[in-house]
Protein backbone atom coordinates (compact mmCIF):
# COMPACT_ATOMS: atom_id res chain seq x y z
CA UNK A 1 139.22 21.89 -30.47
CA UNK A 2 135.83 20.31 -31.12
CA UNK A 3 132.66 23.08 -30.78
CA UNK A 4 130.63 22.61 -27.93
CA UNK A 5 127.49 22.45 -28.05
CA UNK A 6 125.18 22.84 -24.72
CA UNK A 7 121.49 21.57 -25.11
CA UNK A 8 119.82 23.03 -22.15
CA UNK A 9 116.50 20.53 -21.87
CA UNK A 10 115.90 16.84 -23.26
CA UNK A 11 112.61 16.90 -24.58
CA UNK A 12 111.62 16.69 -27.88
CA UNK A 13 113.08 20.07 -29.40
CA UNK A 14 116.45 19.00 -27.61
CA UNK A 15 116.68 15.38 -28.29
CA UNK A 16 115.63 16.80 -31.95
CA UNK A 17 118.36 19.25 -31.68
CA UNK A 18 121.29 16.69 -30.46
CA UNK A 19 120.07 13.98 -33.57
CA UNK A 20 119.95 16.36 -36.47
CA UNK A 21 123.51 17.89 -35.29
CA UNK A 22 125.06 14.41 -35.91
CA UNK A 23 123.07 14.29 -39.32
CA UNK A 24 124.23 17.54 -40.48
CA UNK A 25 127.69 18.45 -39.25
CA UNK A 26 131.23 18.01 -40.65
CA UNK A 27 133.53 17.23 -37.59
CA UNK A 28 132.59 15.83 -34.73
CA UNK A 29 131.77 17.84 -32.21
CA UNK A 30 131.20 17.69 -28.69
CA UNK A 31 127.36 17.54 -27.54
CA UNK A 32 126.31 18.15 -23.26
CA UNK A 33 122.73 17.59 -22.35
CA UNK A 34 121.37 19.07 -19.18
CA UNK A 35 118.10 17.48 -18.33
CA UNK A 36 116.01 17.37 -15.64
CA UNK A 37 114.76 14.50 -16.33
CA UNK A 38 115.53 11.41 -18.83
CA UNK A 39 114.33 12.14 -21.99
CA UNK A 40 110.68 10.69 -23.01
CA UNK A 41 108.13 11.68 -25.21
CA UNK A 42 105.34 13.61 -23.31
CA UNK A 43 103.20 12.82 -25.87
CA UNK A 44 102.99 8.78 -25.41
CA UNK A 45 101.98 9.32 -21.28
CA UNK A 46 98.45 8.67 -22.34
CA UNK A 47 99.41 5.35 -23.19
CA UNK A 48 101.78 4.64 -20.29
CA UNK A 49 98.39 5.81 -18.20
CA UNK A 50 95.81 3.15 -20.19
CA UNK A 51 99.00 0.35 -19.99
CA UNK A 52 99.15 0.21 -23.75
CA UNK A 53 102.74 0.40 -23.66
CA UNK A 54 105.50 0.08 -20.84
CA UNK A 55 107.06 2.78 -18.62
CA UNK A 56 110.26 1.82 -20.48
CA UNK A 57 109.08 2.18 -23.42
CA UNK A 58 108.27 6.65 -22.43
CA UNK A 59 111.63 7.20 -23.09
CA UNK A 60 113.01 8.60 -26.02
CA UNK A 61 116.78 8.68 -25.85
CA UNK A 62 117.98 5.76 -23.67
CA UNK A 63 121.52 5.92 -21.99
CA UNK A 64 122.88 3.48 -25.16
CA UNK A 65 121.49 5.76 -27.47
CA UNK A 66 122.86 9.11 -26.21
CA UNK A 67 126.14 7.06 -25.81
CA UNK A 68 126.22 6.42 -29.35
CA UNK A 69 125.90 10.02 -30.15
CA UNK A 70 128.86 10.68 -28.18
CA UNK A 71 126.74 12.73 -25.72
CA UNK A 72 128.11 14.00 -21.90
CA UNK A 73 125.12 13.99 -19.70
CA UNK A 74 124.02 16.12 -16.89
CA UNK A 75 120.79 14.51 -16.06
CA UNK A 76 118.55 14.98 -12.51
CA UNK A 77 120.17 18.61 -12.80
CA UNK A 78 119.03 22.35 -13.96
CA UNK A 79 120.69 24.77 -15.38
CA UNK A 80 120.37 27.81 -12.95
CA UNK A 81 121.84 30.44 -14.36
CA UNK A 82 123.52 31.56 -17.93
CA UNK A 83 126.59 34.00 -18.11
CA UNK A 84 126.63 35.29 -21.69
CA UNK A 85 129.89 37.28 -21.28
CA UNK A 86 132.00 34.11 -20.63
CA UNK A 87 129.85 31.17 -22.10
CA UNK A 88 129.43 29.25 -18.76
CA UNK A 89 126.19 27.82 -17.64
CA UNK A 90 126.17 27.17 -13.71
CA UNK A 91 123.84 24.30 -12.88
CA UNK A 92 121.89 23.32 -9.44
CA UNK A 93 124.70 21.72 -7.91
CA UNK A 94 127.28 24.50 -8.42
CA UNK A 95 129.22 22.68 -11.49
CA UNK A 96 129.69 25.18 -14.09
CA UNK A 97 129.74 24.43 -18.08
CA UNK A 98 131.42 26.15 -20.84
CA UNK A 99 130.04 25.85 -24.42
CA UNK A 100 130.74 27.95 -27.56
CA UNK A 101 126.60 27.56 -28.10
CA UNK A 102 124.03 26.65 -26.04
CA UNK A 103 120.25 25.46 -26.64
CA UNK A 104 117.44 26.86 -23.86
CA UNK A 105 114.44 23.90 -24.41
CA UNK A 106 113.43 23.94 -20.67
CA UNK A 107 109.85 23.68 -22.08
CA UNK A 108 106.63 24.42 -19.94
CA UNK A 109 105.17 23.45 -16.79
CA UNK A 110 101.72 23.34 -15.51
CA UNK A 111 99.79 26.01 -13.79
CA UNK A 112 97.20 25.18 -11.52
CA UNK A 113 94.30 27.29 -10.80
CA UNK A 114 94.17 29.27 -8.08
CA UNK A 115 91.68 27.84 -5.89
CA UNK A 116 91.80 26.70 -1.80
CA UNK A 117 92.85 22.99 -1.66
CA UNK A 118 94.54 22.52 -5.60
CA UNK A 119 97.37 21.67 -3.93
CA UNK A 120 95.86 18.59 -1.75
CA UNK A 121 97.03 15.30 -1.78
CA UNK A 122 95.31 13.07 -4.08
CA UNK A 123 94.97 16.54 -6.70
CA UNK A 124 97.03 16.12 -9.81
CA UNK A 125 98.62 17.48 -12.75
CA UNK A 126 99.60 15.67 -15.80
CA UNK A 127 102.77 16.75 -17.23
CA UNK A 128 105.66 15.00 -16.58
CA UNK A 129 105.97 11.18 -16.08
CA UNK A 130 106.14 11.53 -12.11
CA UNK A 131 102.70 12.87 -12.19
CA UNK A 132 101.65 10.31 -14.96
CA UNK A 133 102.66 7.84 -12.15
CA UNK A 134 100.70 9.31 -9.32
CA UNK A 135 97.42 9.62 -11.45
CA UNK A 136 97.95 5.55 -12.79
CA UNK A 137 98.42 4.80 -8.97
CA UNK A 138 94.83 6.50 -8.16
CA UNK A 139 92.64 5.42 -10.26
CA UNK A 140 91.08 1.90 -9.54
CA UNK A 141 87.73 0.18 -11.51
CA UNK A 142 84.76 2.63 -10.62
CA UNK A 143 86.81 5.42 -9.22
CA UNK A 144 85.05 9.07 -9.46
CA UNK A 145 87.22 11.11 -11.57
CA UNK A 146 86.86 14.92 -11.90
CA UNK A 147 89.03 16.76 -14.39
CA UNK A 148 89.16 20.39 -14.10
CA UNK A 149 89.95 21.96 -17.65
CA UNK A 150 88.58 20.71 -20.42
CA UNK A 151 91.48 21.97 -22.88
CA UNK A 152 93.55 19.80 -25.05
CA UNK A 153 96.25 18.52 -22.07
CA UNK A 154 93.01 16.90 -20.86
CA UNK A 155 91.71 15.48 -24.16
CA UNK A 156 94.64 14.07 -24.77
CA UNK A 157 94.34 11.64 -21.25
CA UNK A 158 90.72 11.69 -21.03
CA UNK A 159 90.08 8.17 -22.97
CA UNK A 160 93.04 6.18 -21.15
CA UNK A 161 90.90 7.68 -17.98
CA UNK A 162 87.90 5.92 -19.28
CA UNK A 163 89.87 2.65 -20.44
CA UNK A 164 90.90 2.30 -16.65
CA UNK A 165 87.02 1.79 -15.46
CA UNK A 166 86.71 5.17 -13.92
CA UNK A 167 83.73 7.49 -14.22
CA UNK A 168 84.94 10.88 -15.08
CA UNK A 169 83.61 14.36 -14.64
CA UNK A 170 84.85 17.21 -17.04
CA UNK A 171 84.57 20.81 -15.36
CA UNK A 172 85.16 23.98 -17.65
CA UNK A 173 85.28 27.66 -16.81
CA UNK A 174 84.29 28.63 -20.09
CA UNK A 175 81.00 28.44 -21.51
CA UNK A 176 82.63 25.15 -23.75
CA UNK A 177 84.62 22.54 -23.66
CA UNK A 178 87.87 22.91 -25.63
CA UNK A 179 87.86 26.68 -25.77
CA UNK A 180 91.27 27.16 -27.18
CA UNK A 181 90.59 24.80 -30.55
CA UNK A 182 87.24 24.93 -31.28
CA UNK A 183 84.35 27.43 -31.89
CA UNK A 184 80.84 27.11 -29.92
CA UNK A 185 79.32 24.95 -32.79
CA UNK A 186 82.20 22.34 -32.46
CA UNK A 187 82.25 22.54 -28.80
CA UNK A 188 78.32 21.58 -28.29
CA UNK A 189 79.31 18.71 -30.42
CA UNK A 190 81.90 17.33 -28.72
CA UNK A 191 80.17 18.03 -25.38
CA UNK A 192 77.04 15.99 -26.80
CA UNK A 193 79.49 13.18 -27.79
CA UNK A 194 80.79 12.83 -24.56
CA UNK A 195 77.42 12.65 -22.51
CA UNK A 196 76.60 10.12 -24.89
CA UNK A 197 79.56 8.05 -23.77
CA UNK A 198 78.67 8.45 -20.79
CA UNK A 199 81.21 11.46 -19.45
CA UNK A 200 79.75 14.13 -17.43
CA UNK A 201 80.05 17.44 -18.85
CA UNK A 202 79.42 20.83 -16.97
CA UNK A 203 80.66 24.37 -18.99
CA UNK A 204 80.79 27.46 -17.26
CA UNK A 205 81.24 26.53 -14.04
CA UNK A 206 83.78 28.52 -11.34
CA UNK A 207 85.45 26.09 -8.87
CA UNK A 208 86.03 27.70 -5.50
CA UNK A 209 87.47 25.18 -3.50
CA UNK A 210 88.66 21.62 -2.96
CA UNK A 211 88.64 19.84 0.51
CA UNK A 212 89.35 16.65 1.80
CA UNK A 213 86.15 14.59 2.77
CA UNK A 214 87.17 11.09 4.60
CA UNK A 215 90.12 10.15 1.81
CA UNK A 216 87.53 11.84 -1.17
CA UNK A 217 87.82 15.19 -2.53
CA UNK A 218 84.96 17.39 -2.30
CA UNK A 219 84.82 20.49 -4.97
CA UNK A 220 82.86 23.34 -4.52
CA UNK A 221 81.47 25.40 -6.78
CA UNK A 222 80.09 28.79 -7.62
CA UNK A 223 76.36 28.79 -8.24
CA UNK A 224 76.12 24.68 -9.20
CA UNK A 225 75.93 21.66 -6.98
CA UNK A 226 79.27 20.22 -5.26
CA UNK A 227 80.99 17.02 -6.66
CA UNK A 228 82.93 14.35 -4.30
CA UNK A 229 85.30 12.38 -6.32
CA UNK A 230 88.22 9.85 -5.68
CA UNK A 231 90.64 11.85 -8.19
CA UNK A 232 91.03 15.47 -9.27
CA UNK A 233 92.92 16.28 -12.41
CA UNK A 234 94.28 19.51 -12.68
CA UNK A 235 94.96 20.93 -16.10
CA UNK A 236 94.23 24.05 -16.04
CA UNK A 237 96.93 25.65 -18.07
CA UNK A 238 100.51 25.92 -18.61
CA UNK A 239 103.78 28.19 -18.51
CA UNK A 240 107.12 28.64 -20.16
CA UNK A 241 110.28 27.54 -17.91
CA UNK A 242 111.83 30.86 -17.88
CA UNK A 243 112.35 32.60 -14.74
CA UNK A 244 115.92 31.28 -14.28
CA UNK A 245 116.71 33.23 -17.28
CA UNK A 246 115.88 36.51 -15.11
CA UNK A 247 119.19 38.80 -15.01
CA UNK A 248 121.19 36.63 -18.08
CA UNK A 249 120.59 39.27 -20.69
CA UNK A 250 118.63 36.89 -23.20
CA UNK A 251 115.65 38.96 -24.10
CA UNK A 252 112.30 37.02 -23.49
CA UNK A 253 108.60 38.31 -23.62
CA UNK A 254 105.84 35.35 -23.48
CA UNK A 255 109.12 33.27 -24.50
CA UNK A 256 112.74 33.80 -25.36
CA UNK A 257 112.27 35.90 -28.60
CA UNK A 258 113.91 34.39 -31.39
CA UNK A 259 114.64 35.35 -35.36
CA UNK A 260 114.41 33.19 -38.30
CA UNK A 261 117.20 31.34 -37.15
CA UNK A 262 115.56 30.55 -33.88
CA UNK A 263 118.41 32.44 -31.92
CA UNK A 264 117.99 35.08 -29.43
CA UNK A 265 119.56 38.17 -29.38
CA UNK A 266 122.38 36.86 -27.74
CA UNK A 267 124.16 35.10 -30.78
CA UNK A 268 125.21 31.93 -29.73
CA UNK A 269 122.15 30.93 -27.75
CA UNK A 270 119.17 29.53 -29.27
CA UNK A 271 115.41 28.54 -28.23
CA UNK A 272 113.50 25.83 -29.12
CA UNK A 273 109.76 24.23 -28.20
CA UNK A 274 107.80 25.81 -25.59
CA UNK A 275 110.05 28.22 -24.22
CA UNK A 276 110.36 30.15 -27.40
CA UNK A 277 108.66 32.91 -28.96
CA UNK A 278 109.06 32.87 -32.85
CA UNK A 279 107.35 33.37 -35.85
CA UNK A 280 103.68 32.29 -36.36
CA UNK A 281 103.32 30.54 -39.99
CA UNK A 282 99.98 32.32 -40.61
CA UNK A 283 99.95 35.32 -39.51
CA UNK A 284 103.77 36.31 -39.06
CA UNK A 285 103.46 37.51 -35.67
CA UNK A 286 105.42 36.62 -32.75
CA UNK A 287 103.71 33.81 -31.17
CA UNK A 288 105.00 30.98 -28.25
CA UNK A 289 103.07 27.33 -29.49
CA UNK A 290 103.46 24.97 -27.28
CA UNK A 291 102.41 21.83 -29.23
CA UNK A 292 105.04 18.75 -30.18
CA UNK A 293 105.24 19.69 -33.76
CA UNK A 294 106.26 23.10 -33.46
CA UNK A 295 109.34 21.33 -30.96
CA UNK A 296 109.94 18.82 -33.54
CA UNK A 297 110.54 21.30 -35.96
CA UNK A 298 112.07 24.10 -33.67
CA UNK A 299 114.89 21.19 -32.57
CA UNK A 300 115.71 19.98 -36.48
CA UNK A 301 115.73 24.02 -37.38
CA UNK A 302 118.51 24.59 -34.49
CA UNK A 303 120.31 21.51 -34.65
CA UNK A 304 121.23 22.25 -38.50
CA UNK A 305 122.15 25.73 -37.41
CA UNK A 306 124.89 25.16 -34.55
CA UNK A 307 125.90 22.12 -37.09
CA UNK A 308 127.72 25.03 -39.40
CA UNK A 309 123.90 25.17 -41.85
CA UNK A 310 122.03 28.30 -42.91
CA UNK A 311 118.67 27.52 -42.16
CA UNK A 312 115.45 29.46 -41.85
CA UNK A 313 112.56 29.18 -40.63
CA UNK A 314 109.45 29.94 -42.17
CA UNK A 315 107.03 29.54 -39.24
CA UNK A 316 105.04 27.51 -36.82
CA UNK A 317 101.66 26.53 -37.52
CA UNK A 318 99.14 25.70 -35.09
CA UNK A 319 98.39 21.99 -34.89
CA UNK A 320 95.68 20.94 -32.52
CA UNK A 321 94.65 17.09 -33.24
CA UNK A 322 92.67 15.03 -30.65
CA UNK A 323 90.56 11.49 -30.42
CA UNK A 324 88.37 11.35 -27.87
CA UNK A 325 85.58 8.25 -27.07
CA UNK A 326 86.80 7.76 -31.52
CA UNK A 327 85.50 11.40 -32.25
CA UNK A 328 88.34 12.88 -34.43
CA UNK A 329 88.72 16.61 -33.60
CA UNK A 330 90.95 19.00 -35.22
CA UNK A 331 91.99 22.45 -35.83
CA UNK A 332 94.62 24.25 -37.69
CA UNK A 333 95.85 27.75 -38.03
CA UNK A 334 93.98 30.73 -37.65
CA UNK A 335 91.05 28.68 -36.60
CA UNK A 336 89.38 31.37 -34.97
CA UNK A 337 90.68 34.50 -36.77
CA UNK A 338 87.46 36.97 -36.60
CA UNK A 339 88.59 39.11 -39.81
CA UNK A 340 88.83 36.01 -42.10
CA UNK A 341 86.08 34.95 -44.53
CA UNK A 342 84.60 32.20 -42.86
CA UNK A 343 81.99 29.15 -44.13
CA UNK A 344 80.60 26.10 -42.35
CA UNK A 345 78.77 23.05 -42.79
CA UNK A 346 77.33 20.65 -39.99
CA UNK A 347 75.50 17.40 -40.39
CA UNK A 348 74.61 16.59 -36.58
CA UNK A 349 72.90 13.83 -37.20
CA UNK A 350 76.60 12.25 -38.28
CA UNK A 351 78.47 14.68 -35.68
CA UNK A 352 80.12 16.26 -38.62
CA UNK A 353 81.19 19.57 -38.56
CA UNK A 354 83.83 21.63 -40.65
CA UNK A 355 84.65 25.51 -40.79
CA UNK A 356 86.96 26.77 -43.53
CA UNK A 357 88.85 30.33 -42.89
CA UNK A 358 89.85 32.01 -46.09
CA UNK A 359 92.41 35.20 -46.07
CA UNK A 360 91.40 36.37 -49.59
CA UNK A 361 92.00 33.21 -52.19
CA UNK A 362 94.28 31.34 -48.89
CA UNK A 363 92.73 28.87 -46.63
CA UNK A 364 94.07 30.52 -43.23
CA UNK A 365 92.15 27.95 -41.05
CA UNK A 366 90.13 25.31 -40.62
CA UNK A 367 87.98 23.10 -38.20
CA UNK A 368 87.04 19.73 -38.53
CA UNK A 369 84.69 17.52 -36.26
CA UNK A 370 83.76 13.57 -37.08
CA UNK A 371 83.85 9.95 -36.12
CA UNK A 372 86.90 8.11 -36.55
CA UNK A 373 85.25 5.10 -38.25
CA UNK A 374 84.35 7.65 -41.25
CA UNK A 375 87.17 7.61 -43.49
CA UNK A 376 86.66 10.58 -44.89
CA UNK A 377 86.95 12.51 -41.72
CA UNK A 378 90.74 10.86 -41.33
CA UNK A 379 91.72 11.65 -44.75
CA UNK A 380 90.64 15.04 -44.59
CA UNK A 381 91.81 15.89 -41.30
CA UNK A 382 95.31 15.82 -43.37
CA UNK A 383 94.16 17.16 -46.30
CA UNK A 384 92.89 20.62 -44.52
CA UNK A 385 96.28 20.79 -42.58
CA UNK A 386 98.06 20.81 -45.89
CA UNK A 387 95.84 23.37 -47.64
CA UNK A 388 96.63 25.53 -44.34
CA UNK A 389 100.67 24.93 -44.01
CA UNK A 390 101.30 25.38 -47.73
CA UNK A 391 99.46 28.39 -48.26
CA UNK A 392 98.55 27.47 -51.92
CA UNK A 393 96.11 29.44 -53.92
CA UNK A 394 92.28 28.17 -53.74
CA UNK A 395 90.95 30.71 -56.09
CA UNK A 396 89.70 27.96 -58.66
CA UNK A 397 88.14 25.97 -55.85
CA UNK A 398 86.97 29.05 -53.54
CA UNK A 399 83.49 28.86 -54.44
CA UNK A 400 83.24 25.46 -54.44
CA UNK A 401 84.63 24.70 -50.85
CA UNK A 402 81.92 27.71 -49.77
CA UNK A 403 79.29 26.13 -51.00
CA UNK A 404 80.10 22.60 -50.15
CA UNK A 405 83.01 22.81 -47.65
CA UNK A 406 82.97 18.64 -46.98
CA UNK A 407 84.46 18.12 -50.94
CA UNK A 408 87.99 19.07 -49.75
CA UNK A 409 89.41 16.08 -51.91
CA UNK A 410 89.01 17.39 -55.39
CA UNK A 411 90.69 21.15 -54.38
CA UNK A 412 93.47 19.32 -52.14
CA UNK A 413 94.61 16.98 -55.72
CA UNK A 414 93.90 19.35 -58.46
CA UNK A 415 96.21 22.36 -56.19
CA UNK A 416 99.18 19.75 -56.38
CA UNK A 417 99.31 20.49 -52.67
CA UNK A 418 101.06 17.43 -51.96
CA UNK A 419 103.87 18.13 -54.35
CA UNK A 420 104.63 21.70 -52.61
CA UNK A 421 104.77 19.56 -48.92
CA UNK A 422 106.37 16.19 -50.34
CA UNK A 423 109.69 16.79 -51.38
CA UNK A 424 111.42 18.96 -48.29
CA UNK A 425 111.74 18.70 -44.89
CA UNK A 426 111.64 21.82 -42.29
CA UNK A 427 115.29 21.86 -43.39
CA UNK A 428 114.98 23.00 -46.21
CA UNK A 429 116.67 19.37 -48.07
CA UNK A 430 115.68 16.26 -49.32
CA UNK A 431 114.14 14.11 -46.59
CA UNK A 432 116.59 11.50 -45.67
CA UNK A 433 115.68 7.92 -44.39
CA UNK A 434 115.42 6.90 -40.44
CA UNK A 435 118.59 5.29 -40.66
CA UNK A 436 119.83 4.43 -37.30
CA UNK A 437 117.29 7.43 -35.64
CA UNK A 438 113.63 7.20 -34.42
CA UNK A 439 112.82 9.09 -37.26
CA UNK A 440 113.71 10.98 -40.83
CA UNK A 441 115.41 14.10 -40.70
């Protein structure tokens, strides 16, 4: 009888999961999907929301393609509850699954701050391709826009906002914009950017309450002057899926804890993406990332395993990358870690900013702030994420990358960090061509 295999989610660490099962397994086995949705890439709604690319074009995994990889599908429907003893998954309209493994990637959802009115017509999240819908559908030529957060969900949307004619408002909280990825030097750049493309930026301020105003929205706040606007944008944080996990037995903290393997304690259930709490590349702690790389890698790492591999995983690594009115900004690892050794250089006058993080002769960290048209920002962007994830020895370039930490180049080539990254994928083999996939494996 052919194993089955029960991927619990179709995002990106379970459409990961179903492809690199077919790439790595011997006999054919027999794949079920439960997905509240159809699977798309989260990542491309920005561009759905400017109309660079087509709604049909979101999705990652069309019915053909899942087809072809021999896959049963239980999509529009949740998995409600997980019985461990007997392998059977019941779902939300009482049909019940058996699998020898199963897969939780439910992901996250967003959390909206809890303030009088968030929960208004015309106030939105951005999340899931529904809400990408109901934002595209509001926003007209001239149309006052008012995000509240100014994290990375709403970096990530905030220049297909502008593309669309709107005038946009960024409200923060916290004394900065981008609190979670950047330090106060980078965030006073990036705010100064912005009002200089003509966004309106205001930092530390305390919403208190939204109300309806003759079809507008007005927003009050706590100690600074009310805004009326034709669109609010909540992003204001997010959460793992995991409360229907309550009373199965699978130990979760922040996320379903996981081992190198990426499964629980139960073992023949695994957790991938968001919902899982694994190990942290940099500082080996127990850590939930919820970034697209980190599912990417999660999906390939458990797909191998409940295809009959060994494979271990060495660790996620904190990837934040963003382009916003074509100012790169980036961070990696422990960008913020207060016990590393840490060294900076700005040149405001070209909005260029870097911070390095060493952990002895290791570069633990790094920031990195500058225009897009300067190539050197783009190729270094890279460069500093591969000093970061391979962990290679600086100590014959330490002093120089203190003293002048915008000459990454000559450490990045003479450390032969590309040959440590090049040959391997997260699975631990040669990387194999795209084949008939979206991508290598």
């Amino acid at each position: 009888m052919p194993t089955r295999h029960l991927i619990i989610g179709g995002g990106t660490a379970g459409i990961n999961a179903i492809r690199t099962i077919r790439e790595e397994e011997r006999d054919r086995s027999d794949i079920i999907l439960v997905s509240a949705e159809k699977p798309y890439s989260r990542m491309v709604l920005p561009y759905y929301l400017d109309r660079s690319i087509a709604e049909s074009h979101v999705y990652t995994a069309a019915a053909a393609q899942l087809a072809a990889w021999g896959v049963t599908t239980h999509l529009g429907r949740r998995v409600t509850a997980l019985d461990i003893k007997t392998n059977r998954a019941t779902l939300d309209d009482g049909t019940t699954l058996e699998y020898d493994d199963c897969l939780i990637a439910t992901g996250s959802a967003p959390v909206r701050a809890p303030v009088p009115g968030a929960d208004l017509p015309g106030v939105h999240s951005f999340w899931t391709l529904e809400e990408a819908r109901g934002v595209l559908a509001s926003i007209t030529p001239g149309s006052q826009v008012v995000m509240v957060g100014a994290g990375f969900i709403s970096f990530t949307i905030l220049n297909s906002i502008l593309a669309l004619g709107a005038k946009l408002t960024i409200v923060e909280i916290a004394p900065r914009v981008l609190p979670r990825m950047v330090d106060p030097t980078g965030g006073e750049l990036v705010e100064d950017w912005l009002r200089a493309h003509g966004v309106t930026v205001r930092s530390g301020a305390r919403l208190t309450k939204i109300q309806d105003v003759k079809g507008r929205k007005r927003l009050t706040f706590a100690g600074s002057p009310e805004i009326v606007a034709d669109v609010v944008i909540m992003a204001t944080g997010i959460k793992t899926n995991l409360d229907w996990l309550k009373g199965s037995g699978v130990v979760s903290n922040r996320g379903v804890v996981v081992d190198e393997h990426l499964r629980s304690n139960v073992t023949n259930v695994y957790a991938a993406g968001d919902v899982a709490e694994g190990r942290d590349l940099i500082s080996g702690e127990a850590a939930v990332h919820a970034i697209e790389p980190t599912a990417q890698e999660h999906g390939r790492v458990v797909g191998a395993n409940m295809a009959g591999k060994d494979v271990r995983y060495r660790g996620s690594l904190i990837i934040n990358i963003v382009e916003v009115c074509h100012l790169d900004v980036a961070s990696f690892g422990a960008w913020d870690d207060p016990k590393a050794e840490a060294v900076s250089g700005l040149k405001r006058e070209r909005t260029a900013y870097r911070k390095l993080l060493f952990t002895g002769d290791r570069l633990t960290g790094a920031i990195i702030l500058g225009p897009s048209a300067d190539i050197w920002t783009t190729n270094d962007v890279g460069m500093l994420k591969g000093l970061v994830q391979s962990g290679i020895s600086l100590a014959r370039f330490k002093d120089h990358l203190k003293k002048n930490p915008f000459d990454v180049k000559p450490a990045f080539i003479a450390s032969k960090t590309t040959g440590r990254l090049l040959p391997e994928t997260v699975l631990g083999r040669p990387s194999k061509a795209p084949g008939d996939t979206p991508v290598a494996v």
